[in-house]
Structure formats: structure tokens, C-alpha cells
C-alpha atoms as a PDB file:
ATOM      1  CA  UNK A   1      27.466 -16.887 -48.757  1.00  0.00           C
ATOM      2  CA  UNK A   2      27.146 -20.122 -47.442  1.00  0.00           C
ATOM      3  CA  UNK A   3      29.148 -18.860 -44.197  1.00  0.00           C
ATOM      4  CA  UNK A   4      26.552 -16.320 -43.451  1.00  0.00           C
ATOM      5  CA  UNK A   5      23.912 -18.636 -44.125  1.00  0.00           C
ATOM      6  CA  UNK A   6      25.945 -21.123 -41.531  1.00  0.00           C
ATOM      7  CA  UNK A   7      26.178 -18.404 -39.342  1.00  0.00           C
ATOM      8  CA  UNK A   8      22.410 -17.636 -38.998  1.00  0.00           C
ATOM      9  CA  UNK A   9      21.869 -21.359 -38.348  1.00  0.00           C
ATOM     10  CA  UNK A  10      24.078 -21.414 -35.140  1.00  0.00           C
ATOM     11  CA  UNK A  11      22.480 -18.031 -34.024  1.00  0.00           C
ATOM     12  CA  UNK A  12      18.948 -19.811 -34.327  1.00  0.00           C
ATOM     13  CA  UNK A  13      19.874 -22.370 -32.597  1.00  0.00           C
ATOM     14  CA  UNK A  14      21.659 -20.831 -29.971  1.00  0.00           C
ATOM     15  CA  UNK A  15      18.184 -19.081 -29.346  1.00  0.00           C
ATOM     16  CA  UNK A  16      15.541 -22.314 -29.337  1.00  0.00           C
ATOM     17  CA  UNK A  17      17.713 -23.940 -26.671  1.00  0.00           C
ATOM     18  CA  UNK A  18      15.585 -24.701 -23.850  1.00  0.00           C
ATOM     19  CA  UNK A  19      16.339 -21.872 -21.142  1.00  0.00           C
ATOM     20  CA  UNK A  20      16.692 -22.323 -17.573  1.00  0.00           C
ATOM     21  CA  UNK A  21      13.347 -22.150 -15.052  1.00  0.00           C
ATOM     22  CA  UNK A  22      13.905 -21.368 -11.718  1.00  0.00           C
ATOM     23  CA  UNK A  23      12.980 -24.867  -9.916  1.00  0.00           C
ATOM     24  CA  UNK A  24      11.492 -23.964  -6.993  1.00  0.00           C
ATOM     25  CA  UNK A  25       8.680 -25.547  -5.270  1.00  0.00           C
ATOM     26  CA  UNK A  26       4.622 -23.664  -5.577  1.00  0.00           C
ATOM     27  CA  UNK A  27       3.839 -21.973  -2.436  1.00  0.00           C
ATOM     28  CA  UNK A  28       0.717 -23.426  -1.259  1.00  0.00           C
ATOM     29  CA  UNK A  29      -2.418 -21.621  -0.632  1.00  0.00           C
ATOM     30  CA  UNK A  30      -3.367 -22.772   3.095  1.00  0.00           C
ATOM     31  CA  UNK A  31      -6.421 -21.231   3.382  1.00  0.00           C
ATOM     32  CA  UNK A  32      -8.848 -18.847   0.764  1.00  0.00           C
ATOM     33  CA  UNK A  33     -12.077 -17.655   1.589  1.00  0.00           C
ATOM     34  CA  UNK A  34     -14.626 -15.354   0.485  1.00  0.00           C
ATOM     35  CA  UNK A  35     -17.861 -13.983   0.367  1.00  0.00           C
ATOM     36  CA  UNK A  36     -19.975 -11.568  -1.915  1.00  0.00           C
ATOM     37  CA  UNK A  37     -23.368 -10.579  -0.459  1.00  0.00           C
ATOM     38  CA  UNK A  38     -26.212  -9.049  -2.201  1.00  0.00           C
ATOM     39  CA  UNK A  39     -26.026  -5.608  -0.483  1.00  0.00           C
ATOM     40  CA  UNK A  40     -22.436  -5.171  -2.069  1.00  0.00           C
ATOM     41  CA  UNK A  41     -20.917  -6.492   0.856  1.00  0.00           C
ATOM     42  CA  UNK A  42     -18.050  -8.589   0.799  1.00  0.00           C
ATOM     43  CA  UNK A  43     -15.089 -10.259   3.063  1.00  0.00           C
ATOM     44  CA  UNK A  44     -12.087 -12.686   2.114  1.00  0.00           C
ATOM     45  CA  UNK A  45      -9.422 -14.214   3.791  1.00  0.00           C
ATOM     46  CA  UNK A  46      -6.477 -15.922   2.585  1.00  0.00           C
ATOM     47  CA  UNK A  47      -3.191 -17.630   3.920  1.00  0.00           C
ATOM     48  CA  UNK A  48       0.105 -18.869   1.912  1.00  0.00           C
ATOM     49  CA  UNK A  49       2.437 -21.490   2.679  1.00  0.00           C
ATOM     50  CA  UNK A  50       5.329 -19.366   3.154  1.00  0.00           C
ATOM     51  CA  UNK A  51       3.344 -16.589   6.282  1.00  0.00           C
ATOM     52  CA  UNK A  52       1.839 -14.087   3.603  1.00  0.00           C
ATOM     53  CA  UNK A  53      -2.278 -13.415   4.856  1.00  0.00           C
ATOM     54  CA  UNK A  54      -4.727 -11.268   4.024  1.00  0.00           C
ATOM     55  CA  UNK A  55      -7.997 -10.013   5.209  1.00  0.00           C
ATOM     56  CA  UNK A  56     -10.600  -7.582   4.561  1.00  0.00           C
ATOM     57  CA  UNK A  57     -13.954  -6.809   4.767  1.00  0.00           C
ATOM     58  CA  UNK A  58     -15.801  -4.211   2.439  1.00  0.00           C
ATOM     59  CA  UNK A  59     -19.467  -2.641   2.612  1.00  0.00           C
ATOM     60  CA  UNK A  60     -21.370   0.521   1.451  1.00  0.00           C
ATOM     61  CA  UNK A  61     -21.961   3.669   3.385  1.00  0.00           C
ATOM     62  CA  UNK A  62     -23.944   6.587   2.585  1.00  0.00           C
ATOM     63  CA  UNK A  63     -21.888   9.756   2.374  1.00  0.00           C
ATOM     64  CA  UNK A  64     -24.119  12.546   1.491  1.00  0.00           C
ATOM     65  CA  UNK A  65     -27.011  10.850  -1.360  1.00  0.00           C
ATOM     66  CA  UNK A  66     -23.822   8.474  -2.813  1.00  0.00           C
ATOM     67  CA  UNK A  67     -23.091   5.308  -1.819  1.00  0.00           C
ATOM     68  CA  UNK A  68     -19.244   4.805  -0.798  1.00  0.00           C
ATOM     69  CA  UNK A  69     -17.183   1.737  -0.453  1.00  0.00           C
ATOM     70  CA  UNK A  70     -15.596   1.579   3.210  1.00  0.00           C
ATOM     71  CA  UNK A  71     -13.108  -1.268   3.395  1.00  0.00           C
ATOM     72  CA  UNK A  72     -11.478  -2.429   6.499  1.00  0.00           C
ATOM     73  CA  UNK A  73      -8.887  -4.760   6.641  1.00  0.00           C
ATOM     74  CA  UNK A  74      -5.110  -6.063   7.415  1.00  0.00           C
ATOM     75  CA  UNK A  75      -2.322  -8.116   6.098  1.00  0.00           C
ATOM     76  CA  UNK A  76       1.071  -9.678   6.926  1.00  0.00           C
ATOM     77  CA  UNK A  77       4.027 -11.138   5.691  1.00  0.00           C
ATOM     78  CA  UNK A  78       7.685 -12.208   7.080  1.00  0.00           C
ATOM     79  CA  UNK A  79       9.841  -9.613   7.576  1.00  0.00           C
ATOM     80  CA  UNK A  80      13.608 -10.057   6.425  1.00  0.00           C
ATOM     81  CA  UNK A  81      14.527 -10.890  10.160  1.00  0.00           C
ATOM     82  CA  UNK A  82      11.683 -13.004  10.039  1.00  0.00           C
ATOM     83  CA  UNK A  83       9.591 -11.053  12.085  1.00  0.00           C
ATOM     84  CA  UNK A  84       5.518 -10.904  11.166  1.00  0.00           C
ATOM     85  CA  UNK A  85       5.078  -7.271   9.897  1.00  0.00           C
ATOM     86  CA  UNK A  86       1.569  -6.327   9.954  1.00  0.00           C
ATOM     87  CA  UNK A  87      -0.740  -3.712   8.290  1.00  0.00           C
ATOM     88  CA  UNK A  88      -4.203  -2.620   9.393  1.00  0.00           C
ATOM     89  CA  UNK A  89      -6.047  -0.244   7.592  1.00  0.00           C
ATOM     90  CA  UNK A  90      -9.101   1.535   6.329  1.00  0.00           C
ATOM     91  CA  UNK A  91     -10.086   2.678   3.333  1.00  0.00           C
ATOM     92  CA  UNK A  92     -12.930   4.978   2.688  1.00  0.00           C
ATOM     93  CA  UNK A  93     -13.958   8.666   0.944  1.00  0.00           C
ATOM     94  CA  UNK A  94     -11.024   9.941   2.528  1.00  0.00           C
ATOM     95  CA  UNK A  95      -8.497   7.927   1.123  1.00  0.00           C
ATOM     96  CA  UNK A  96      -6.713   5.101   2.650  1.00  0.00           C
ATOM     97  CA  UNK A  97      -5.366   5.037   5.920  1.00  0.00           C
ATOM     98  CA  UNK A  98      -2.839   2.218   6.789  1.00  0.00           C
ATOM     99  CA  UNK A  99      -1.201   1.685  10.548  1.00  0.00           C
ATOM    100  CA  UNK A 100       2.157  -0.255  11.465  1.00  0.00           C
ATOM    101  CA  UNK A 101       4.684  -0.078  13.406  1.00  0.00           C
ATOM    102  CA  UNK A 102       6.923  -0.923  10.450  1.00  0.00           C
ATOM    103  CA  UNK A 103       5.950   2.405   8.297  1.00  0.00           C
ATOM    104  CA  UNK A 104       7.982   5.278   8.076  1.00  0.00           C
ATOM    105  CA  UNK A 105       6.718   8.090  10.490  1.00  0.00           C
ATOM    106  CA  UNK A 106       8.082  11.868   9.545  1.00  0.00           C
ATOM    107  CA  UNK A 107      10.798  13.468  11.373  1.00  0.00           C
ATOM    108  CA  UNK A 108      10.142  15.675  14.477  1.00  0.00           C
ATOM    109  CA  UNK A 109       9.112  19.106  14.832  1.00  0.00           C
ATOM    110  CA  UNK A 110      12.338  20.973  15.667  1.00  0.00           C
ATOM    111  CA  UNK A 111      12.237  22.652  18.446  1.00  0.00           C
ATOM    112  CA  UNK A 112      12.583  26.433  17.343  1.00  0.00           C
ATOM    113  CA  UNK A 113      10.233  25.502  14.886  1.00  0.00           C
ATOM    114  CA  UNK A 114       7.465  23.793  17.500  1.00  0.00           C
ATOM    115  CA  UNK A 115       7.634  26.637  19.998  1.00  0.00           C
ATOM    116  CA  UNK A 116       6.822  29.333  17.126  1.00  0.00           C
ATOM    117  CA  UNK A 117       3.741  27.142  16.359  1.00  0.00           C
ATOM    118  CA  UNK A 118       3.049  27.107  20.181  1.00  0.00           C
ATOM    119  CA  UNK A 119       3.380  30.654  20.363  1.00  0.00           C
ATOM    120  CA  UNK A 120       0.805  31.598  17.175  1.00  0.00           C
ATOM    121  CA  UNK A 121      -1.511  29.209  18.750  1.00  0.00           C
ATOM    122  CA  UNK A 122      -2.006  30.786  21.571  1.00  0.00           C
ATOM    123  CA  UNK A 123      -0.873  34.429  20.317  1.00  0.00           C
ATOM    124  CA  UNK A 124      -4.207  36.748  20.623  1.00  0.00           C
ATOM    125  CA  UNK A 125      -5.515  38.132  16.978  1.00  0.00           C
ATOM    126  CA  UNK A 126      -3.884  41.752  16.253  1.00  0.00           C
ATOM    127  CA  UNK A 127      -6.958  44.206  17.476  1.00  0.00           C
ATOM    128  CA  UNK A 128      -7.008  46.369  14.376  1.00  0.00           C
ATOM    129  CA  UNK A 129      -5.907  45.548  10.819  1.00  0.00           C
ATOM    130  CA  UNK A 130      -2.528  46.272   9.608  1.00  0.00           C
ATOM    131  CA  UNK A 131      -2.152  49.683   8.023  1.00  0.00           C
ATOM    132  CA  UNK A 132      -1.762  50.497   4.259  1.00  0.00           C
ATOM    133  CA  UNK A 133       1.423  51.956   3.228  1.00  0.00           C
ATOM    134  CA  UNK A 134       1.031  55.839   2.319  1.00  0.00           C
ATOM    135  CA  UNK A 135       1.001  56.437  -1.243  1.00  0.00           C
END
């Protein structure tokens, strides 16, 4: 008994040791601004220490008899070759709709494929509809 009691003491102790924090430093916050208007308005801007920034500005738009939040805006961190990747974008009742030259853009049309399209596109409509099968 007084093994297992032994036992449990070593375990809890084992677990309230102190554990190890990772000791590095706060980035800073270089610069952090904002703004809310009245009109539901709004821009902010902030810069890190370490290259990450942000910006956007935000306002309402009338789509149809609804009021819709259009935001346009961009950020940017450090790539891993330490290159400044950069996104612009918009967001509004479609969706948003980010540009980059760092996102991934679809493969290409093969070419089979692209000259079928080409061909329907221009292809005139059939001048009678297709017959029924006799019954």
C-alpha cells in the first residue's frame, strides 16, 4: 500500500514541475490604426515587427433595397525565401475575390479540349429540333 501511495506522489510531482516556455522575444506592433465612422464605414492599418501588414477599408453599398458590406483591402507577410508576398482583394455580395501572384492558378485548357469549346462557340444552332425516336 504504501508503495502505491509512494508511487502516486512521484507521478504528481513529475506533473507540477514547471514546463518549458518557448523564450522568444514579443514581436512588436510597429504601427496600428483604425477608424470606425458613423455611416458604418471603417479602415485599419497595422504593421509587425517581424514584415506582417495589413490593410483594409470597409463601407456599405446598396445592392437592391439591402445594404451590403464591400471591403477592399491587402496584406503581406515574408515569404520563406524572404520575399514580400502580397494579397489584394475585395470582398463584397459576390464573395471574396483575392489576387497574387503567389496563389495557385488552375491548370490549362488542353488543347483537344479548348478547340471543342472553340468550335461550339462558334458552331451555328441546329435549324430544327432533334427528332423523337419512333415508338
Amino acid at each position: 500500500m504504501k508503495s502505491i501511495v509512494l508511487a502516486c506522489m512521484l507521478v504528481a510531482v513529475a506533473f507540477a514541475a514547471p514546463q518549458d516556455q518557448p523564450t522568444s522575444e514579443p514581436i512588436p506592433i510597429v504601427k496600428d490604426d483604425s477608424q470606425i465612422n458613423g455611416d458604418g464605414s471603417y479602415q485599419f492599418a497595422y504593421e509587425t515587427g517581424n514584415g506582417i501588414s495589413a490593410d483594409a477599408k470597409g463601407e456599405l453599398k446598396k445592392v437592391g433595397d439591402v445594404d451590403a458590406l464591400v471591403v477592399t483591402g491587402e496584406y503581406s507577410y515574408p515569404g520563406e525565401n524572404g520575399e514580400k508576398i502580397l494579397i489584394t482583394y475585395t470582398a463584397d455580395e459576390n464573395g471574396f475575390h483575392p489576387q497574387g501572384d503567389s496563389l495557385p492558378t488552375p491548370p490549362p485548357v488542353p488543347e483537344d479540349i479548348q478547340r471543342s469549346l472553340d468550335y461550339l462557340a462558334t458552331a451555328a444552332p441546329p435549324s430544327q429540333p432533334p427528332s423523337q425516336p419512333q415508338q
